[in-house]
PDB file of N, CA and C in Angstrom:
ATOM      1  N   UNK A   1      18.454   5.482  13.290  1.00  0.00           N
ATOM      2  CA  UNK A   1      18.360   5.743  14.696  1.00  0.00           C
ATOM      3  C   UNK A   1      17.115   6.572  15.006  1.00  0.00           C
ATOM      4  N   UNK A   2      16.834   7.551  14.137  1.00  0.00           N
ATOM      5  CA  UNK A   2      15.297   8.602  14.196  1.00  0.00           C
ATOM      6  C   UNK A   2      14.331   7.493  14.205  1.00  0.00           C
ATOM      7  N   UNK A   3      14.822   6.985  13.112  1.00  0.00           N
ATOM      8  CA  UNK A   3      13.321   5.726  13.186  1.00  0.00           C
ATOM      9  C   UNK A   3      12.958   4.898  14.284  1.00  0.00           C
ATOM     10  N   UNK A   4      14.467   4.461  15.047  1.00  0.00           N
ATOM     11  CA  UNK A   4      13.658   4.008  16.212  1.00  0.00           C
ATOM     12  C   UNK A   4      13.440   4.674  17.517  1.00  0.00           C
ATOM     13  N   UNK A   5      14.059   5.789  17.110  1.00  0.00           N
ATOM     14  CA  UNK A   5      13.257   6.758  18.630  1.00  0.00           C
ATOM     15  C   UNK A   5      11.566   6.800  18.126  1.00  0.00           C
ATOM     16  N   UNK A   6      11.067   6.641  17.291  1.00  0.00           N
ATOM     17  CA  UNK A   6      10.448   7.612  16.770  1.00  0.00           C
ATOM     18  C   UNK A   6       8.993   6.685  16.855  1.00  0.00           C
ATOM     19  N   UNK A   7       9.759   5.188  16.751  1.00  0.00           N
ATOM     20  CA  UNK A   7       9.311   3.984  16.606  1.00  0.00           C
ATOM     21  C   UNK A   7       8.658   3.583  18.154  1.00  0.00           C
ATOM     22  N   UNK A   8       9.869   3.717  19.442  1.00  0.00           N
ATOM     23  CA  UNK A   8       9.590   3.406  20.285  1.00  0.00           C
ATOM     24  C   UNK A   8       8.783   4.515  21.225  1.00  0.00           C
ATOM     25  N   UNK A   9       8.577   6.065  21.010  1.00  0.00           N
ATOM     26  CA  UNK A   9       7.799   7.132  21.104  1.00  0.00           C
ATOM     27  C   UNK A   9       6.265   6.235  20.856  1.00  0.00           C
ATOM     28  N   UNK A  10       5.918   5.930  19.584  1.00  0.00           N
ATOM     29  CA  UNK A  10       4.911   5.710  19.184  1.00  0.00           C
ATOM     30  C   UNK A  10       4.509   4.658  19.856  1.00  0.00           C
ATOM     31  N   UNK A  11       4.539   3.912  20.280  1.00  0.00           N
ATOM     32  CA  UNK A  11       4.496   2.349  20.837  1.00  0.00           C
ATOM     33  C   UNK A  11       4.244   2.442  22.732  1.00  0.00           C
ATOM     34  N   UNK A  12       4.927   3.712  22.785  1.00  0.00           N
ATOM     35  CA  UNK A  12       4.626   3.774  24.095  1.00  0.00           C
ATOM     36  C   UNK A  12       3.615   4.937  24.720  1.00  0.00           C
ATOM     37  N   UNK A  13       3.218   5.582  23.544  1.00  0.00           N
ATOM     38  CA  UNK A  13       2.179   6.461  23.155  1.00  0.00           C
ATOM     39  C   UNK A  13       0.884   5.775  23.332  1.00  0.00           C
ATOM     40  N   UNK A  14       0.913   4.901  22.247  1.00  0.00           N
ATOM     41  CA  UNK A  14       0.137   3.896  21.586  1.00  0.00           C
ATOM     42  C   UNK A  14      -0.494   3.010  23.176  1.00  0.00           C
ATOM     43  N   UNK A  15       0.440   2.493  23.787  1.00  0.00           N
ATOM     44  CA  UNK A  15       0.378   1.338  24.807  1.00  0.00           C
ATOM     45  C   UNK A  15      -0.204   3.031  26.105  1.00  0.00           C
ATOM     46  N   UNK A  16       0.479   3.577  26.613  1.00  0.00           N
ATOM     47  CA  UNK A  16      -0.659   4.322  27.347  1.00  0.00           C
ATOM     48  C   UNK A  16      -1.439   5.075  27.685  1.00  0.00           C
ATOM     49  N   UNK A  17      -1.790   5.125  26.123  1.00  0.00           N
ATOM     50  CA  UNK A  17      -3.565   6.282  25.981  1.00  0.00           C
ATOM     51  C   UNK A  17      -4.231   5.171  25.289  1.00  0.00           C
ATOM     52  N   UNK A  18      -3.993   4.025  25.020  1.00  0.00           N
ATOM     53  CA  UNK A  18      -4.356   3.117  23.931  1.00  0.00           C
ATOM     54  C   UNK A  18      -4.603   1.869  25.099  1.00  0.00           C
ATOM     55  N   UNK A  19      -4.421   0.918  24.717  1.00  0.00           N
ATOM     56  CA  UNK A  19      -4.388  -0.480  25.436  1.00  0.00           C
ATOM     57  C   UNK A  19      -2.860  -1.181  25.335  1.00  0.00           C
ATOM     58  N   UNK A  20      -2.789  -2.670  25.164  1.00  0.00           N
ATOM     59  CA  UNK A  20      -2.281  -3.349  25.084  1.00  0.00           C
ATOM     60  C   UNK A  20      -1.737  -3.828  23.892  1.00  0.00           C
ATOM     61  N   UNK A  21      -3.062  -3.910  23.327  1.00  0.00           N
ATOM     62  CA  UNK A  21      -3.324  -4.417  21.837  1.00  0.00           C
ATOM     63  C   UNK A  21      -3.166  -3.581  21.370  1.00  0.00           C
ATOM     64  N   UNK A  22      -3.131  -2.431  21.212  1.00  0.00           N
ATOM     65  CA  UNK A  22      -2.962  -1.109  20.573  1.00  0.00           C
ATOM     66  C   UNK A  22      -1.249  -1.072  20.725  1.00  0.00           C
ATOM     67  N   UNK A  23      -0.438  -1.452  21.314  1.00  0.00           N
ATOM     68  CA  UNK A  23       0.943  -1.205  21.641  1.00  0.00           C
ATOM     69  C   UNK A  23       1.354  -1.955  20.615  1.00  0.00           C
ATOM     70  N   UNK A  24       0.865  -3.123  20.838  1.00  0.00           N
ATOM     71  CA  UNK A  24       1.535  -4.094  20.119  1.00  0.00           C
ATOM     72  C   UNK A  24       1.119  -3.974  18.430  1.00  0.00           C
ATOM     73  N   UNK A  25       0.251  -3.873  18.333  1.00  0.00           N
ATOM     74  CA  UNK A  25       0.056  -3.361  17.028  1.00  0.00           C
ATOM     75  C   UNK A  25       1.038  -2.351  16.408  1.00  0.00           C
ATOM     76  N   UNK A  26       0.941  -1.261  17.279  1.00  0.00           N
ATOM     77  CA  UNK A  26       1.923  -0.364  16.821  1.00  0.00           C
ATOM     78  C   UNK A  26       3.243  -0.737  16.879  1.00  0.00           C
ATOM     79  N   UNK A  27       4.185  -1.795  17.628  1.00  0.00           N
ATOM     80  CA  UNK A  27       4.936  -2.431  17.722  1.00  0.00           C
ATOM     81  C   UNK A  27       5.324  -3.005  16.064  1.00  0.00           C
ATOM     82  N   UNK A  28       4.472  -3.673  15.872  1.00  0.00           N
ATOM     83  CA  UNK A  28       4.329  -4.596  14.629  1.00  0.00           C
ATOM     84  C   UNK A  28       4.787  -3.773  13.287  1.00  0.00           C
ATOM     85  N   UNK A  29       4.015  -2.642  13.719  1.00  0.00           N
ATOM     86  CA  UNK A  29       3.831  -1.766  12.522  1.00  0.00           C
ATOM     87  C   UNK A  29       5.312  -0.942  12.845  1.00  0.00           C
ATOM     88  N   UNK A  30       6.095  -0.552  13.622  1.00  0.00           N
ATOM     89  CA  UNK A  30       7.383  -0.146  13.858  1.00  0.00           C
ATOM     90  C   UNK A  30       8.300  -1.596  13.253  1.00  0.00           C
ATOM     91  N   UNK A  31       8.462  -2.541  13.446  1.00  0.00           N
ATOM     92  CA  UNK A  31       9.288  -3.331  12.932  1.00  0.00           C
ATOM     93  C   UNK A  31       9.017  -3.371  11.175  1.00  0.00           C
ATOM     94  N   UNK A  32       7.922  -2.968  10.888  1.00  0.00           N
ATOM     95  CA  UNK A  32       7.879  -3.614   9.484  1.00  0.00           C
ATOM     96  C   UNK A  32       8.451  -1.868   8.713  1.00  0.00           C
ATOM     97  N   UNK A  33       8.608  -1.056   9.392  1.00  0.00           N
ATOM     98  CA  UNK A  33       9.898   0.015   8.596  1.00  0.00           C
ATOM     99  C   UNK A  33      11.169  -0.222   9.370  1.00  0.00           C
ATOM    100  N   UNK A  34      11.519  -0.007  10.376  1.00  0.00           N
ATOM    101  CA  UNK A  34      12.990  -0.188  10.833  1.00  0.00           C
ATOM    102  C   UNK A  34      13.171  -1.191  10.654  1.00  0.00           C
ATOM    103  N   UNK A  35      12.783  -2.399  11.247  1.00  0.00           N
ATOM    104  CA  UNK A  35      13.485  -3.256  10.453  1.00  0.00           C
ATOM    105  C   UNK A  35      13.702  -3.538   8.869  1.00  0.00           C
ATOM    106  N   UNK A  36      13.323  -3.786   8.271  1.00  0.00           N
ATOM    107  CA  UNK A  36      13.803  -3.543   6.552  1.00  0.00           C
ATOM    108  C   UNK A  36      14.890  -2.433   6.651  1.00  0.00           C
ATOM    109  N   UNK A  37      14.274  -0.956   6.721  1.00  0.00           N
ATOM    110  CA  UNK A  37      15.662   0.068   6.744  1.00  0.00           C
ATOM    111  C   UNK A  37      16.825  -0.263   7.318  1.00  0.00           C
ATOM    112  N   UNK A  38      16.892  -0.330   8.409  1.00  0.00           N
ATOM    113  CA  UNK A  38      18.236  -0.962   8.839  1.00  0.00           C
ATOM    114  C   UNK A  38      18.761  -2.095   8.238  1.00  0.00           C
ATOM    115  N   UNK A  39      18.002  -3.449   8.220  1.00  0.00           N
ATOM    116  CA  UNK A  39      18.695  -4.000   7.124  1.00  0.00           C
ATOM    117  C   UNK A  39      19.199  -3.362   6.179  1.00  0.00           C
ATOM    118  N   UNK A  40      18.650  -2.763   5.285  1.00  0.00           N
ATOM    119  CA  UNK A  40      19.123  -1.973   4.137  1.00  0.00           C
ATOM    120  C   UNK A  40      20.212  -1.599   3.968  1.00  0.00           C
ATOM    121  N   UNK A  41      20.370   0.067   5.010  1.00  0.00           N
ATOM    122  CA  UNK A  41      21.637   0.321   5.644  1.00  0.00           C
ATOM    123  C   UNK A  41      22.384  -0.452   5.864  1.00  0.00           C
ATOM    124  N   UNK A  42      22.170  -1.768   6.764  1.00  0.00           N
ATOM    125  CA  UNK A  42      23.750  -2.201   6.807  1.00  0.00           C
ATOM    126  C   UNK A  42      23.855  -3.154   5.512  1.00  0.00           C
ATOM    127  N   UNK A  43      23.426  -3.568   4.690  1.00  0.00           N
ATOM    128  CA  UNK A  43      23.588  -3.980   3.586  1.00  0.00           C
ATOM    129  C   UNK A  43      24.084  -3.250   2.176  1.00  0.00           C
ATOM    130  N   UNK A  44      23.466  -1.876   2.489  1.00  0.00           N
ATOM    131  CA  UNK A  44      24.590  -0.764   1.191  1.00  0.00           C
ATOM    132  C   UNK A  44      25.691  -0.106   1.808  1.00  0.00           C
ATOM    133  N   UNK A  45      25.969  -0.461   3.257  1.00  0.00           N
ATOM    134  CA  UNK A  45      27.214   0.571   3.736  1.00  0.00           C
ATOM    135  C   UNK A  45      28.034  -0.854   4.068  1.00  0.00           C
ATOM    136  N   UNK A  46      27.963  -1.674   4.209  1.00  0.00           N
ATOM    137  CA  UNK A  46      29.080  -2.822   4.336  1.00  0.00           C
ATOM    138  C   UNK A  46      30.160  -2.846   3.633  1.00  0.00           C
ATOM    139  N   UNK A  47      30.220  -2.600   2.148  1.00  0.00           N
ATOM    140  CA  UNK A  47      31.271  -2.607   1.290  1.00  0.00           C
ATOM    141  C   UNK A  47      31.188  -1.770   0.424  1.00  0.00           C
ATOM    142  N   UNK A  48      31.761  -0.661   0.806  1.00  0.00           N
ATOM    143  CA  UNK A  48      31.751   0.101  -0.610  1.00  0.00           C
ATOM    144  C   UNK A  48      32.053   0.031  -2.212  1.00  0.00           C
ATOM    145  N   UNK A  49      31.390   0.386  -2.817  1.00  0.00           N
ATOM    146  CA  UNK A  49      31.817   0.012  -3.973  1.00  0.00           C
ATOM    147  C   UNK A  49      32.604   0.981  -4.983  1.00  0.00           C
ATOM    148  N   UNK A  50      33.116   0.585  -5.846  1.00  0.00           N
ATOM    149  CA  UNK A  50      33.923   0.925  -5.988  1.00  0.00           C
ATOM    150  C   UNK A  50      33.789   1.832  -7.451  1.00  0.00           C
ATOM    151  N   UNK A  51      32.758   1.596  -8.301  1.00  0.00           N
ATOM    152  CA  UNK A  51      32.057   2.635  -9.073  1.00  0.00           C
ATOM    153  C   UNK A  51      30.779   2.443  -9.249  1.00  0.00           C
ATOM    154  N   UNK A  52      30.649   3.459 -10.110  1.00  0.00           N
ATOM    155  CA  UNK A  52      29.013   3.794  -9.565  1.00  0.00           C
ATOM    156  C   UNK A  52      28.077   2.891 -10.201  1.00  0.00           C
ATOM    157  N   UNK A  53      27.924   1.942 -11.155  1.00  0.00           N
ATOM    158  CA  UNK A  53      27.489   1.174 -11.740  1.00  0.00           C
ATOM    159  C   UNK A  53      26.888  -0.030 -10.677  1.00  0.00           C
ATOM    160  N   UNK A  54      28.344  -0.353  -9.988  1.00  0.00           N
ATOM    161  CA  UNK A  54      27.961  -1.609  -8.683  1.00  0.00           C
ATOM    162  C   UNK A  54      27.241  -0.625  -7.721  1.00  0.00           C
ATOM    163  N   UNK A  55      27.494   0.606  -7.711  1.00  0.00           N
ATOM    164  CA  UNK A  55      26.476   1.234  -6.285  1.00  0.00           C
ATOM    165  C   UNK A  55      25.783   1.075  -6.464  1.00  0.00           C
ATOM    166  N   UNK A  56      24.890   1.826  -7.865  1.00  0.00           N
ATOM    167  CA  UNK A  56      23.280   1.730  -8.234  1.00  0.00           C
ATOM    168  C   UNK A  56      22.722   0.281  -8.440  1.00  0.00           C
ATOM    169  N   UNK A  57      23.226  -0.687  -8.822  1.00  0.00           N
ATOM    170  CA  UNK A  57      22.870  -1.913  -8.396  1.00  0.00           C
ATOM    171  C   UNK A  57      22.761  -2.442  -6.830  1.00  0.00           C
ATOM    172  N   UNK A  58      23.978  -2.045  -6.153  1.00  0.00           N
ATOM    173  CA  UNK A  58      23.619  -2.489  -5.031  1.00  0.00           C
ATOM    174  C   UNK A  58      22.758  -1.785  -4.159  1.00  0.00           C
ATOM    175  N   UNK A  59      22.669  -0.566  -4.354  1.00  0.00           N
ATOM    176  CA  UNK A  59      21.158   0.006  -4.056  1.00  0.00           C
ATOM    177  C   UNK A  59      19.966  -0.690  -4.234  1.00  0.00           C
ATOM    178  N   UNK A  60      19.887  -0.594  -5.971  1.00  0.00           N
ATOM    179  CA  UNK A  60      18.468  -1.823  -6.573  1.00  0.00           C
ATOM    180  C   UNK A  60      18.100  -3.041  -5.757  1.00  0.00           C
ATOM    181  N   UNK A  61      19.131  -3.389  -5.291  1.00  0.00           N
ATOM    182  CA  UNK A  61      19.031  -5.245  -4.826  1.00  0.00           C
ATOM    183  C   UNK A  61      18.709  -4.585  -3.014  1.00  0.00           C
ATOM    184  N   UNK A  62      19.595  -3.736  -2.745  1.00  0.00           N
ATOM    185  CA  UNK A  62      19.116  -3.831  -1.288  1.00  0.00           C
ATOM    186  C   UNK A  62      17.320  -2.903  -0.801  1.00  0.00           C
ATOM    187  N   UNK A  63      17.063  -2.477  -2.360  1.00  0.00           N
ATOM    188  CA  UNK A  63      15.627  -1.769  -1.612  1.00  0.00           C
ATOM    189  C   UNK A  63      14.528  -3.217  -2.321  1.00  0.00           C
ATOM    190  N   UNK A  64      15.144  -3.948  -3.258  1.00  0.00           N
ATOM    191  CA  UNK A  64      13.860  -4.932  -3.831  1.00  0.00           C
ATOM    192  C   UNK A  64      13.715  -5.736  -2.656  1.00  0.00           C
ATOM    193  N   UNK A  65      15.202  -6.100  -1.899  1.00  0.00           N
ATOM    194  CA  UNK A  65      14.656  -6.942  -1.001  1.00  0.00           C
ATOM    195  C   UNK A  65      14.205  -6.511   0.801  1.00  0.00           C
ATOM    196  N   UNK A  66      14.366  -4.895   1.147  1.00  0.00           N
ATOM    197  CA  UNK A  66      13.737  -3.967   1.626  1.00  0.00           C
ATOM    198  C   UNK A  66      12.523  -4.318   1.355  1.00  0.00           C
ATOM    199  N   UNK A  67      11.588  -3.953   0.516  1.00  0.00           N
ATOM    200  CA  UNK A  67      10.551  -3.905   0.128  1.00  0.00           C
ATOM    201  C   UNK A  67       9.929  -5.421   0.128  1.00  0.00           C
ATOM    202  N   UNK A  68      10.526  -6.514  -0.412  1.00  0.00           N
ATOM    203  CA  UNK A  68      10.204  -7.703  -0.192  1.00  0.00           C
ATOM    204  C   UNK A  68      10.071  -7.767   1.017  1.00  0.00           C
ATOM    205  N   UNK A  69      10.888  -7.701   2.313  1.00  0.00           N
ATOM    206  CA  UNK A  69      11.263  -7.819   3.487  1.00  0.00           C
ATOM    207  C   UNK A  69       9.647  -7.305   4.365  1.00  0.00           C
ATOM    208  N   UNK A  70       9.208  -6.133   3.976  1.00  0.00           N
ATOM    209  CA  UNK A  70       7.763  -5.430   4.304  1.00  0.00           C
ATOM    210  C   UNK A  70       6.772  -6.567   4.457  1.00  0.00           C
ATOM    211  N   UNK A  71       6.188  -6.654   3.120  1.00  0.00           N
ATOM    212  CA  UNK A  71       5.674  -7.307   2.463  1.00  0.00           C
ATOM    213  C   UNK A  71       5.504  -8.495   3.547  1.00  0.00           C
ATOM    214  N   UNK A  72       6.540  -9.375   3.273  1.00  0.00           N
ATOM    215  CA  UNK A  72       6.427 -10.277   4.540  1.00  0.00           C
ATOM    216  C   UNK A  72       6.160 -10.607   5.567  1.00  0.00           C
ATOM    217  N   UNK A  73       6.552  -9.195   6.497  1.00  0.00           N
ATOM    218  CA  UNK A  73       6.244  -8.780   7.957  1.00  0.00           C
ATOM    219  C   UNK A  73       4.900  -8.376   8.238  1.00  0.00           C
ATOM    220  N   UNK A  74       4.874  -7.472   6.887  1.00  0.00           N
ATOM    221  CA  UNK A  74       2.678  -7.404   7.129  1.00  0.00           C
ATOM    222  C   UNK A  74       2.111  -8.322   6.738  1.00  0.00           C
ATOM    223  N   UNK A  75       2.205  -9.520   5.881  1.00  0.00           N
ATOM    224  CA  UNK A  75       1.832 -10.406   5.605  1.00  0.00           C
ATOM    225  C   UNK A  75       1.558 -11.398   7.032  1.00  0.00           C
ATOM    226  N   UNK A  76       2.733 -11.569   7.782  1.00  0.00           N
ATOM    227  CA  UNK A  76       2.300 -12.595   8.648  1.00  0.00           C
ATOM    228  C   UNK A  76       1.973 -11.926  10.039  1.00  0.00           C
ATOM    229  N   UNK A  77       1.947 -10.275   9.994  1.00  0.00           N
ATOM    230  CA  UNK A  77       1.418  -9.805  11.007  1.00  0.00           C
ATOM    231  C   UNK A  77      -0.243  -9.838  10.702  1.00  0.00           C
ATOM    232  N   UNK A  78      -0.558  -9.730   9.497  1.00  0.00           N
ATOM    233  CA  UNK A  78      -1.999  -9.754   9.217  1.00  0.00           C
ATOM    234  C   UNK A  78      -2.793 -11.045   9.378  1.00  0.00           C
ATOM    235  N   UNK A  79      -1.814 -12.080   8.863  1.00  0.00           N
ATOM    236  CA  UNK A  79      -2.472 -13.616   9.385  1.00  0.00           C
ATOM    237  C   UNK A  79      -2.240 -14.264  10.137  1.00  0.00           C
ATOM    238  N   UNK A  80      -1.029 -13.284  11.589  1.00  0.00           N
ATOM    239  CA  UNK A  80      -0.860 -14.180  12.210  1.00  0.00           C
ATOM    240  C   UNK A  80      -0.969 -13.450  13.401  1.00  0.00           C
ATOM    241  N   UNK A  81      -1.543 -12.131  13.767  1.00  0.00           N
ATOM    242  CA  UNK A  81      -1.745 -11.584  14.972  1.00  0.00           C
ATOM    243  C   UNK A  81      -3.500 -10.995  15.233  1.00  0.00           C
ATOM    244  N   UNK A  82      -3.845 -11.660  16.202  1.00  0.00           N
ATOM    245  CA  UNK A  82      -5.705 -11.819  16.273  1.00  0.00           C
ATOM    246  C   UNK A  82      -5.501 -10.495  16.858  1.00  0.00           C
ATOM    247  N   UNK A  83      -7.024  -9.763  16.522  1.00  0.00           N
ATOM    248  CA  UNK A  83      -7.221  -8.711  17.531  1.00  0.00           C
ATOM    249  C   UNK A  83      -6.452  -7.427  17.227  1.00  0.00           C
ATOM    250  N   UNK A  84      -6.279  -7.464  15.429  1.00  0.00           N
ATOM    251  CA  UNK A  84      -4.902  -6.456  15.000  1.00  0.00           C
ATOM    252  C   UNK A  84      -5.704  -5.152  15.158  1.00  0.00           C
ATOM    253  N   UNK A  85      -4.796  -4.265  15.737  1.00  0.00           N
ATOM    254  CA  UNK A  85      -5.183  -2.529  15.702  1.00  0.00           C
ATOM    255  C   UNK A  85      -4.771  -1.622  14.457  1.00  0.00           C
ATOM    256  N   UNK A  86      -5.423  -2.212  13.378  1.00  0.00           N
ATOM    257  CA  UNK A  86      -5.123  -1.256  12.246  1.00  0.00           C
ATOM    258  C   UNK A  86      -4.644   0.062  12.380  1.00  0.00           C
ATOM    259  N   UNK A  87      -5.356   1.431  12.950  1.00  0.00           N
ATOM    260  CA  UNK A  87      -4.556   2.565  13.217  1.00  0.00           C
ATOM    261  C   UNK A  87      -3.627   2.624  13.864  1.00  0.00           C
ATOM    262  N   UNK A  88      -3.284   2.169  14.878  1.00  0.00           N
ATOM    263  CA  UNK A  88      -2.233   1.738  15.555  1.00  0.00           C
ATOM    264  C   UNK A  88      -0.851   1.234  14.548  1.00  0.00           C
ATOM    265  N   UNK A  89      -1.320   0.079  14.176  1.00  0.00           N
ATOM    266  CA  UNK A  89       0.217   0.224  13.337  1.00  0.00           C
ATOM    267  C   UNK A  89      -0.126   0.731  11.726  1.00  0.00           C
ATOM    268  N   UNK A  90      -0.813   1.212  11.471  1.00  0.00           N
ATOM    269  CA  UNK A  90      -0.615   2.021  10.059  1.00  0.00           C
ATOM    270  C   UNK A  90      -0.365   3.538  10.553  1.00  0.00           C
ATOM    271  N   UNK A  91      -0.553   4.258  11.333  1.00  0.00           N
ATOM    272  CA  UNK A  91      -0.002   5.133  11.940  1.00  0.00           C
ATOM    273  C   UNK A  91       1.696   5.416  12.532  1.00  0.00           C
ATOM    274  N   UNK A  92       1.808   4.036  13.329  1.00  0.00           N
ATOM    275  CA  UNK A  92       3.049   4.295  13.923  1.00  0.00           C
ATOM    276  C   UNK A  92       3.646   4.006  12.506  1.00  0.00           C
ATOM    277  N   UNK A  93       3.406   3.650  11.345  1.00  0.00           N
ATOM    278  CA  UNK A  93       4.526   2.936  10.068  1.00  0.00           C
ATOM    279  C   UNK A  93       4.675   4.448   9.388  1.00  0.00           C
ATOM    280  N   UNK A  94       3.576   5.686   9.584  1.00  0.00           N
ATOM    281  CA  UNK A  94       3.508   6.278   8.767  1.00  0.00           C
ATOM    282  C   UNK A  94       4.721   7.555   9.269  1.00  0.00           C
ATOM    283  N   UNK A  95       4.503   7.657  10.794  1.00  0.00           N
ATOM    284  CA  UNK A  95       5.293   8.315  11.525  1.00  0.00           C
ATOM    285  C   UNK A  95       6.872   7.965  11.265  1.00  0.00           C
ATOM    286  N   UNK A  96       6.891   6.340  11.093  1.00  0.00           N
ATOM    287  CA  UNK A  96       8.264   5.633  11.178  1.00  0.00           C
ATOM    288  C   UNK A  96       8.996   6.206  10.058  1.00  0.00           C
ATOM    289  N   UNK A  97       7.968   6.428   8.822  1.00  0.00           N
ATOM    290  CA  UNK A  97       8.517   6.803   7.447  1.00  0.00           C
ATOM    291  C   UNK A  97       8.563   7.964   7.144  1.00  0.00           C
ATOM    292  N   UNK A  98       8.378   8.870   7.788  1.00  0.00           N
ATOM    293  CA  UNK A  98       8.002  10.326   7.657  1.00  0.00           C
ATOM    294  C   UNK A  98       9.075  11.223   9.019  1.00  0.00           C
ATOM    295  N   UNK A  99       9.482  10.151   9.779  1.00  0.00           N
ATOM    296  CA  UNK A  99      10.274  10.900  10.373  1.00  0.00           C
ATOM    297  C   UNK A  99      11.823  11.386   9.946  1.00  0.00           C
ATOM    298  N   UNK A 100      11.511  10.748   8.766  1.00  0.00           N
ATOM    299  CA  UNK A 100      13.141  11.660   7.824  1.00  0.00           C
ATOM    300  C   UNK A 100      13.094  13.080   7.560  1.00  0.00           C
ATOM    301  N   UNK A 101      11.824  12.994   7.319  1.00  0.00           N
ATOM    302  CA  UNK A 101      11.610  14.734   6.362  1.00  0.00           C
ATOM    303  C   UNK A 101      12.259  15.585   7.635  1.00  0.00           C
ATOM    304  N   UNK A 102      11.408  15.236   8.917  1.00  0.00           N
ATOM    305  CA  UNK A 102      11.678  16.239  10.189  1.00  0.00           C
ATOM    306  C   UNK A 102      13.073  16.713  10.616  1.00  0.00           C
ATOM    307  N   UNK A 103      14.179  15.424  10.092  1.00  0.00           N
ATOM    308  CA  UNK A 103      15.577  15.144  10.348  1.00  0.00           C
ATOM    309  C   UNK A 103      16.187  16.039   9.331  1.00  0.00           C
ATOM    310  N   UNK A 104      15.701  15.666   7.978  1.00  0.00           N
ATOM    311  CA  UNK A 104      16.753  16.998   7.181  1.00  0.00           C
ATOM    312  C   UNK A 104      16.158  17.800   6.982  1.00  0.00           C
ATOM    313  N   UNK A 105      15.011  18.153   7.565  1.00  0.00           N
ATOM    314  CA  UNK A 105      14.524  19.599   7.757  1.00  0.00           C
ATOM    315  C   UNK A 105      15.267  20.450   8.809  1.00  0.00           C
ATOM    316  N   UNK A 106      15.625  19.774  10.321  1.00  0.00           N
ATOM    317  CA  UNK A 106      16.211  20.263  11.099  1.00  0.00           C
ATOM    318  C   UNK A 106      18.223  20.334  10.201  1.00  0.00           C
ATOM    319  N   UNK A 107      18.690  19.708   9.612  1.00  0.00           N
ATOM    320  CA  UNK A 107      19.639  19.642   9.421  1.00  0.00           C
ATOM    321  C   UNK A 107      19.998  21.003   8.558  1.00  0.00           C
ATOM    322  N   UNK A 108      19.216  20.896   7.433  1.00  0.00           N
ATOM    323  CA  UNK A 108      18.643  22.198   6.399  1.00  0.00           C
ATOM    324  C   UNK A 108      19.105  23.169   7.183  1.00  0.00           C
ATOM    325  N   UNK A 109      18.405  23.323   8.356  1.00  0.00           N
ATOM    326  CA  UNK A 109      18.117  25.038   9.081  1.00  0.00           C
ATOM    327  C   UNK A 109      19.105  24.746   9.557  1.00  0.00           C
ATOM    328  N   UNK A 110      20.227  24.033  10.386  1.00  0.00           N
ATOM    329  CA  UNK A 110      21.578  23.651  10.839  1.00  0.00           C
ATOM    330  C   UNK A 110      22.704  24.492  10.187  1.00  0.00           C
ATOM    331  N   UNK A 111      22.522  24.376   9.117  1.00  0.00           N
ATOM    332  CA  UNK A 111      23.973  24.413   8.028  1.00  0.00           C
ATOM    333  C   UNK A 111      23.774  25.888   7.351  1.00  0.00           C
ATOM    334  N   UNK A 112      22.569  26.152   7.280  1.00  0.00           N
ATOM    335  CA  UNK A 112      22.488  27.947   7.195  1.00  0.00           C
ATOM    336  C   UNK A 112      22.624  28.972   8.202  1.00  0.00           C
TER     337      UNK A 112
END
């Protein structure tokens, strides 16, 4: 859920101090972390398992294909969107991925 506040912050940041093309870029670059993560999530919390052997596997399988999942999305955002705003979405991806630390940092200072 951080990721996509954090996602759609950036994008609308991006779109009006930036352009158009700059939105959408950053757009691009927001789907290619939330989307995979969320997949993820709902793919290791669907069924729990039942010892820890099937967890750590089903971890393994849901970040190879996480990570596959990337891969893909920048792949055909790179050959398939003209006019790409590199900082724009390597920025908003970096924000997208980095906005965890901020979350259990605030949580950290929460619980003390």
């Amino acid at each position: 859920m951080f990721q996509a506040v954090a996602a759609a912050l950036m994008v609308a940041l991006w779109t009006l101090f930036g352009s158009a093309r700059h939105g959408l870029s950053a757009l691009f670059g927001a789907l290619a972390v939330v989307g995979p993560n969320a997949l993820m999530a709902w793919g290791t919390t669907r069924r729990p398992a039942t010892m820890a052997g099937a967890a750590l596997l089903s971890l393994m399988v849901w970040e190879l294909i996480k990570i596959l999942l990337v891969a893909v999305i920048l792949l055909a955002v790179i050959n398939g969107v003209p006019d790409l705003r590199w900082p724009a979405l390597l920025l908003t991806m970096v924000v997208c991925l980095k906005v965890y630390w901020l979350v259990l940092l605030r949580w950290g200072r929460n619980k003390n």
